[in-house]
N, C-alpha and C. Protein backbone atom coordinates (compact mmCIF):
# COMPACT_ATOMS: atom_id res chain seq x y z
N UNK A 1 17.95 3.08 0.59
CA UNK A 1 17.94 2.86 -0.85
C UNK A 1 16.57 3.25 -1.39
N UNK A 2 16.38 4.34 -2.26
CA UNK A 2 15.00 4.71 -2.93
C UNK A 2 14.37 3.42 -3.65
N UNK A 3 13.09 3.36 -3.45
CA UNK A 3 12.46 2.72 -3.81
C UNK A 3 12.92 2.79 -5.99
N UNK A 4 12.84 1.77 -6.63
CA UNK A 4 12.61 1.94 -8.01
C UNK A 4 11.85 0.51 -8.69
N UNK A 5 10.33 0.80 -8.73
CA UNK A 5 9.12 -0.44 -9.27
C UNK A 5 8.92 -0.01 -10.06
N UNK A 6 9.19 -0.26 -11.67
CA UNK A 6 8.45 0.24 -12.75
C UNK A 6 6.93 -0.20 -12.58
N UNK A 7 6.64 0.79 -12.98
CA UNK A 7 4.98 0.94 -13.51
C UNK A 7 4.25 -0.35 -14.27
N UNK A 8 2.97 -0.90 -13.61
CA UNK A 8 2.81 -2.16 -13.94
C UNK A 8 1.28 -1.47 -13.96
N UNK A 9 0.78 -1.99 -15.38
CA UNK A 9 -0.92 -1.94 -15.18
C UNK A 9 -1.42 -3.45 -14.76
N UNK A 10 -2.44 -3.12 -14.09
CA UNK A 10 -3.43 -4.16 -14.62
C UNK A 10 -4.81 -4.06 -13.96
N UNK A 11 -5.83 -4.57 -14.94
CA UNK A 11 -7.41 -4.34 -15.33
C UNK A 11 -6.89 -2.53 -15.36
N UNK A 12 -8.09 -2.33 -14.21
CA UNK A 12 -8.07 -0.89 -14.17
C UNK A 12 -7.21 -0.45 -12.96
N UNK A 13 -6.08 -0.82 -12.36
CA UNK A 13 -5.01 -0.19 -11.80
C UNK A 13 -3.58 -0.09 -12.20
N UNK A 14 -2.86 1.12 -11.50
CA UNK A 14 -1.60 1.01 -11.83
C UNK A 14 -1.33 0.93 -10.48
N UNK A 15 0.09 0.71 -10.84
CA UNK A 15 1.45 0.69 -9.25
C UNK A 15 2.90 0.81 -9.61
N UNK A 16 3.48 1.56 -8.88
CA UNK A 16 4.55 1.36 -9.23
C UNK A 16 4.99 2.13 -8.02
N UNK A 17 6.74 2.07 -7.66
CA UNK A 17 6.95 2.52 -6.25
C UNK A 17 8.45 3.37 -6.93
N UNK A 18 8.49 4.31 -6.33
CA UNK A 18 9.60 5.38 -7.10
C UNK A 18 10.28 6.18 -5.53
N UNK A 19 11.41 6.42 -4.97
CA UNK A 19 11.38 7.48 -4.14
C UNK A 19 11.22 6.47 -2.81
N UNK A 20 10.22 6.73 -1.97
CA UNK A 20 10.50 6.26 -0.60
C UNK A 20 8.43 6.09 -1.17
N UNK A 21 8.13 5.91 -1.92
CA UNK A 21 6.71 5.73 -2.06
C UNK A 21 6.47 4.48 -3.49
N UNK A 22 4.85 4.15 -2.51
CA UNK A 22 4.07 3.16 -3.68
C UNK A 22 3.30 3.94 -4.00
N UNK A 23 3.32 3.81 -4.80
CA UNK A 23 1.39 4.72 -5.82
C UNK A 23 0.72 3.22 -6.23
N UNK A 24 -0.46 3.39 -5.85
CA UNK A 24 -1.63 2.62 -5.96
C UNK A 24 -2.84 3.60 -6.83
N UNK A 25 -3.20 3.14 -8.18
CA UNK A 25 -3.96 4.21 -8.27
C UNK A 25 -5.30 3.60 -9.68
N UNK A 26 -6.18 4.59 -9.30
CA UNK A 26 -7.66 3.73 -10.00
C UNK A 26 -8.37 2.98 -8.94
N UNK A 27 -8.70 1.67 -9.92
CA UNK A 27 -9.31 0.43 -8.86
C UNK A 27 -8.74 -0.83 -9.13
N UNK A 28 -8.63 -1.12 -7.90
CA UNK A 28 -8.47 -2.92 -7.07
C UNK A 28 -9.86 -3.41 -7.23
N UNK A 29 -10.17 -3.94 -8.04
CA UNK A 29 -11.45 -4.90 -7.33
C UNK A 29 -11.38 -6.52 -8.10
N UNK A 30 -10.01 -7.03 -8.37
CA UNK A 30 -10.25 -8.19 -8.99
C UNK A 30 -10.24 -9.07 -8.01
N UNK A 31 -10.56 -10.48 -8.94
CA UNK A 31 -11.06 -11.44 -7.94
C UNK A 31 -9.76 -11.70 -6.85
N UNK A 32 -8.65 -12.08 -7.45
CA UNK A 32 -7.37 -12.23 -6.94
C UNK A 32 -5.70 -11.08 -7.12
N UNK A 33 -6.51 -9.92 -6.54
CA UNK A 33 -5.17 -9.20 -6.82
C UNK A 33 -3.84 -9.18 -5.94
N UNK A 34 -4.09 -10.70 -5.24
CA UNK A 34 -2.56 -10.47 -4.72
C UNK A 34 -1.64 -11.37 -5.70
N UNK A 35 -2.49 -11.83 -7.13
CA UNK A 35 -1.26 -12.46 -7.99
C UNK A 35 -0.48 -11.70 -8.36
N UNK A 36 -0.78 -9.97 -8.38
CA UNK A 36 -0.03 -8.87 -8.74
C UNK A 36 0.70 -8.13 -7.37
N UNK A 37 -0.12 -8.38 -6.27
CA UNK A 37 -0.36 -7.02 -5.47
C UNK A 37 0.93 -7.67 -4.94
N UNK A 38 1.14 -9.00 -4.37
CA UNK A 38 2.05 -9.88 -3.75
C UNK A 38 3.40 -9.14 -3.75
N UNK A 39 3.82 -9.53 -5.71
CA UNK A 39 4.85 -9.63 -6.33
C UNK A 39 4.72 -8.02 -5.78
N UNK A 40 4.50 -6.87 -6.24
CA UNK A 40 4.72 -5.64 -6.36
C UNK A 40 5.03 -5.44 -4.53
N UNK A 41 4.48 -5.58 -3.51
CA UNK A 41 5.08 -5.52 -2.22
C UNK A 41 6.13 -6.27 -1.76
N UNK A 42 6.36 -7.38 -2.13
CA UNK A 42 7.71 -8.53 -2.27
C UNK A 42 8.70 -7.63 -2.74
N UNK A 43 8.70 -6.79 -3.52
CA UNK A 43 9.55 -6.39 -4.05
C UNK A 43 10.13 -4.94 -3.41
N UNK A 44 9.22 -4.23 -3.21
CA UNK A 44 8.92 -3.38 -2.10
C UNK A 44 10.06 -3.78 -0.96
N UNK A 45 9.42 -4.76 -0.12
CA UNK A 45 10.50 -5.31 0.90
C UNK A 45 11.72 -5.37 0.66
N UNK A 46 12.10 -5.88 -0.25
CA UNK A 46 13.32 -5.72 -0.70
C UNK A 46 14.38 -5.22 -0.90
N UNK A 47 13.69 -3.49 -1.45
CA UNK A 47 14.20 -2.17 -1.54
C UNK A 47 14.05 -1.45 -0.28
N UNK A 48 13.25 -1.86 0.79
CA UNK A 48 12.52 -1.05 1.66
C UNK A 48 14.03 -0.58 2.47
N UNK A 49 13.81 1.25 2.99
CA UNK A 49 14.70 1.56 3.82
C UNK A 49 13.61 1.64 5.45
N UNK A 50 13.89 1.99 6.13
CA UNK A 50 13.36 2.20 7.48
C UNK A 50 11.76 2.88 7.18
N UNK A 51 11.71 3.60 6.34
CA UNK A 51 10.49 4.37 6.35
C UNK A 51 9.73 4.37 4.85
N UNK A 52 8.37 3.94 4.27
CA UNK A 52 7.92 3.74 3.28
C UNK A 52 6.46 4.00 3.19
N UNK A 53 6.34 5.15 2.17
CA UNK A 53 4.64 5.54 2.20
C UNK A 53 4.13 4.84 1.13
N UNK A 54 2.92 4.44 1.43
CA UNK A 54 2.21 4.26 0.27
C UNK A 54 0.94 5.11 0.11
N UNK A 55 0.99 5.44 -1.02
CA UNK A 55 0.06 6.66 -1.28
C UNK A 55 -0.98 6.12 -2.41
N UNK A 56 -2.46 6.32 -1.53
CA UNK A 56 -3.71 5.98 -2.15
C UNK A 56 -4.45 6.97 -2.64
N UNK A 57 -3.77 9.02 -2.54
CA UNK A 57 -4.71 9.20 -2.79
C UNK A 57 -5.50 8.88 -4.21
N UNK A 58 -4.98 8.51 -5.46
CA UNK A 58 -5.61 8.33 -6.67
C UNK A 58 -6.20 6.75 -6.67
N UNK A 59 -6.30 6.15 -5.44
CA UNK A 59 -7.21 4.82 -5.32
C UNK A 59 -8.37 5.10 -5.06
N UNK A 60 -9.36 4.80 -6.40
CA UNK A 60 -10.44 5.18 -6.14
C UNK A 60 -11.46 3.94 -5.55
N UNK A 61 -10.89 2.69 -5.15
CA UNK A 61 -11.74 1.43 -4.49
C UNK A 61 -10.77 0.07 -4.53
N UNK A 62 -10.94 -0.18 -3.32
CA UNK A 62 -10.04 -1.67 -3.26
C UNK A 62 -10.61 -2.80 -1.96
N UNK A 63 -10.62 -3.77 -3.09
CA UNK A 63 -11.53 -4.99 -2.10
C UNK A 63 -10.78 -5.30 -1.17
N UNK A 64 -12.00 -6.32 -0.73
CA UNK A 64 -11.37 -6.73 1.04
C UNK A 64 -10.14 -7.71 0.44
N UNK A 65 -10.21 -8.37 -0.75
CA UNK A 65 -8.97 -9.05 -0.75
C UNK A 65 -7.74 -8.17 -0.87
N UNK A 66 -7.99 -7.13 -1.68
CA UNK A 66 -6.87 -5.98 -1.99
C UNK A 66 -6.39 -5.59 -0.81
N UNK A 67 -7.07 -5.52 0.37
CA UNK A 67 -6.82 -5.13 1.54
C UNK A 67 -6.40 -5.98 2.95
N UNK A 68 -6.49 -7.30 2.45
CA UNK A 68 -5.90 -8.52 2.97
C UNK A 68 -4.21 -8.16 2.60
N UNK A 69 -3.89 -8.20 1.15
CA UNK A 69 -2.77 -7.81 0.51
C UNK A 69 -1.66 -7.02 1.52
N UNK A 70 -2.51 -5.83 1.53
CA UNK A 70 -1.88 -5.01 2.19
C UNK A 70 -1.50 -5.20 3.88
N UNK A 71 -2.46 -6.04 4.53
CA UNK A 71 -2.27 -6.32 5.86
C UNK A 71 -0.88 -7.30 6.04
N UNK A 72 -1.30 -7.95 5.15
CA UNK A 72 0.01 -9.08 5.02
C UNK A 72 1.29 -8.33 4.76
N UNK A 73 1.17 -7.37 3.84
CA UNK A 73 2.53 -6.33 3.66
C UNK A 73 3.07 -6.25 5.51
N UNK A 74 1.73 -5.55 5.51
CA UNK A 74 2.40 -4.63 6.69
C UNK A 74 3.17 -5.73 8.04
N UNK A 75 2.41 -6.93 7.88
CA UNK A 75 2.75 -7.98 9.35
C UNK A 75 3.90 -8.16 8.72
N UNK A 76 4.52 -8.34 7.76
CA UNK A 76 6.08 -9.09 7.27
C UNK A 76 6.77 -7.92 6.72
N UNK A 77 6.50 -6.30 7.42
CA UNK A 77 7.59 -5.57 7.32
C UNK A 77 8.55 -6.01 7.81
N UNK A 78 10.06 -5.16 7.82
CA UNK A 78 11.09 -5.80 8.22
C UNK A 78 11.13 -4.68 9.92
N UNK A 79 11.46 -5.12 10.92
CA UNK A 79 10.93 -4.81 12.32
C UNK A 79 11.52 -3.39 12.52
N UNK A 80 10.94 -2.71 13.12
CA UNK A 80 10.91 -1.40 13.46
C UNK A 80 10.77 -0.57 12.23
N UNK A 81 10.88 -0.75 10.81
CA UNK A 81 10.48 0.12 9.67
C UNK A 81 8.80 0.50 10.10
N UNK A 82 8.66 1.92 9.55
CA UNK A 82 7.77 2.43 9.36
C UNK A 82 7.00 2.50 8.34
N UNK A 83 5.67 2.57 8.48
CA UNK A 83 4.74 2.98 7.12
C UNK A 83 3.94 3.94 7.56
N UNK A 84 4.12 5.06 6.22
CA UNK A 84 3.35 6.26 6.29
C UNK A 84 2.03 6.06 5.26
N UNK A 85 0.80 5.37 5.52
CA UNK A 85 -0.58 5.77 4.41
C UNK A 85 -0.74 6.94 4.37
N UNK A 86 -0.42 7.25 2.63
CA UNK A 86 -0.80 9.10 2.53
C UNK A 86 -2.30 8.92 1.60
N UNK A 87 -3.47 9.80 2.55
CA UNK A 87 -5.08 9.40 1.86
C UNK A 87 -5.58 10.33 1.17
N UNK A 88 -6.38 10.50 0.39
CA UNK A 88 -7.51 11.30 0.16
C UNK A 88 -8.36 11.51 0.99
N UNK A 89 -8.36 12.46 1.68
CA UNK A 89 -10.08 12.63 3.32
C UNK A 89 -11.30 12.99 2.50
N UNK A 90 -11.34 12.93 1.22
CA UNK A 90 -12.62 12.86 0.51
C UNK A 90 -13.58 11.73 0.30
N UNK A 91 -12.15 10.60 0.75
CA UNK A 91 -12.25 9.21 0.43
C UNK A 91 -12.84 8.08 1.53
N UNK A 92 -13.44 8.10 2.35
CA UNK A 92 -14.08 7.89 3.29
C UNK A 92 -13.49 6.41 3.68
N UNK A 93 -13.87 5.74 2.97
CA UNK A 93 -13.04 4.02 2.83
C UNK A 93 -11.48 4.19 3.28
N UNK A 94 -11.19 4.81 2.76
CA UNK A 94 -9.13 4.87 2.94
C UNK A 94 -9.41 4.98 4.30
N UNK A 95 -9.41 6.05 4.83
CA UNK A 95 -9.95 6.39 6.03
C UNK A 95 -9.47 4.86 7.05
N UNK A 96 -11.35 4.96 7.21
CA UNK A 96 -11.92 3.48 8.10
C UNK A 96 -11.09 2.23 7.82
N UNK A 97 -10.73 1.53 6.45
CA UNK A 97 -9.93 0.76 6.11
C UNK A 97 -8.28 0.58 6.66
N UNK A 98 -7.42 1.69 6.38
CA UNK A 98 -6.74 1.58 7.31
C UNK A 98 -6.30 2.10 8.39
N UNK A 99 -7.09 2.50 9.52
CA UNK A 99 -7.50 3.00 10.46
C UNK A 99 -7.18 1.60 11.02
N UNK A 100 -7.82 0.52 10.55
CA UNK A 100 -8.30 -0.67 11.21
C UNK A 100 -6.58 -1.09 11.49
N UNK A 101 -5.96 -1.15 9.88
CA UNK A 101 -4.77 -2.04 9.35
C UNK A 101 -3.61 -1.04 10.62
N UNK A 102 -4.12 0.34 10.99
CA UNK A 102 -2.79 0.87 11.54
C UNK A 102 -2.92 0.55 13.04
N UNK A 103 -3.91 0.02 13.98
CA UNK A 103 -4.09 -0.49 14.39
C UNK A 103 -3.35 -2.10 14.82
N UNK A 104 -2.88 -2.23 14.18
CA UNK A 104 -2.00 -3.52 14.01
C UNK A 104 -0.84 -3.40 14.77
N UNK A 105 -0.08 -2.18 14.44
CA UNK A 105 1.26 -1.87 15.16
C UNK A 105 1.29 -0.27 15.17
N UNK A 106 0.42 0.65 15.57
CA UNK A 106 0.00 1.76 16.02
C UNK A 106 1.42 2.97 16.24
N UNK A 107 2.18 1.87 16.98
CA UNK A 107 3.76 2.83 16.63
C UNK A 107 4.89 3.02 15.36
N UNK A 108 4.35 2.20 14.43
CA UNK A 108 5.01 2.11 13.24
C UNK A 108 4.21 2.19 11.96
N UNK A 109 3.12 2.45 12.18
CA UNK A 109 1.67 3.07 10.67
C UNK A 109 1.56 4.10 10.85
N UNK A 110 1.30 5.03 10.22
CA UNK A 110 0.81 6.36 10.50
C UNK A 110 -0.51 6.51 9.17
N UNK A 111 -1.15 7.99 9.19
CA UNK A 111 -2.08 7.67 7.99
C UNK A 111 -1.57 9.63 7.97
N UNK A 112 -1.13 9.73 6.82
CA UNK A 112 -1.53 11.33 6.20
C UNK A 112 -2.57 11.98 5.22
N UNK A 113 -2.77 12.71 5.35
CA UNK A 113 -4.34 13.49 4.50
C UNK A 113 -3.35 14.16 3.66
């Protein structure tokens, strides 16, 4: 089932998940963005088919909580689904950041440039 998240701002990010992808894009840096980030991957799960990218390249910075967010996504996928991180390699952080997170379950993360 294709992903369909309407488009949600907030501060200075958007998200929304369309297709078999999330777009994350701008910046994460609030104090608590999993009051948003939560709901928008909750929902995610929901729709999720076997395989789901989320694509950072237009994330231009996201805190360690923003990135807690996302770890938690990934531990309460539904089992054997995949995640594809598609990055910017200009972006040095995307990179190292989830490098760490794919690490977690190494046969089911992948990271694309």
């Amino acid at each position: 089932m294709p992903l369909h998240i309407p488009e949600q701002i907030h501060a200075k990010s958007i998200i929304f998940g369309k297709g078999d992808t999330l777009f994350l894009k701008g910046e994460i840096d609030d104090i608590d963005p999993g009051v948003f980030l939560t709901q928008f991957f909750d929902l995610a799960k929901e729709q999720m088919d076997q395989v789901i990218k989320i694509d950072f390249k237009n994330l231009e910075f996201l805190n360690s909580s923003g990135i807690k967010c996302i770890v938690s996504f990934v531990m309460d996928k539904k089992p054997g689904s995949k995640i594809i991180f598609i990055t910017d390699s200009g972006k040095t952080w995307q990179k190292t950041s989830l490098e760490v997170i794919q690490s977690l379950d190494e046969e089911n993360i992948f990271i694309e440039e």
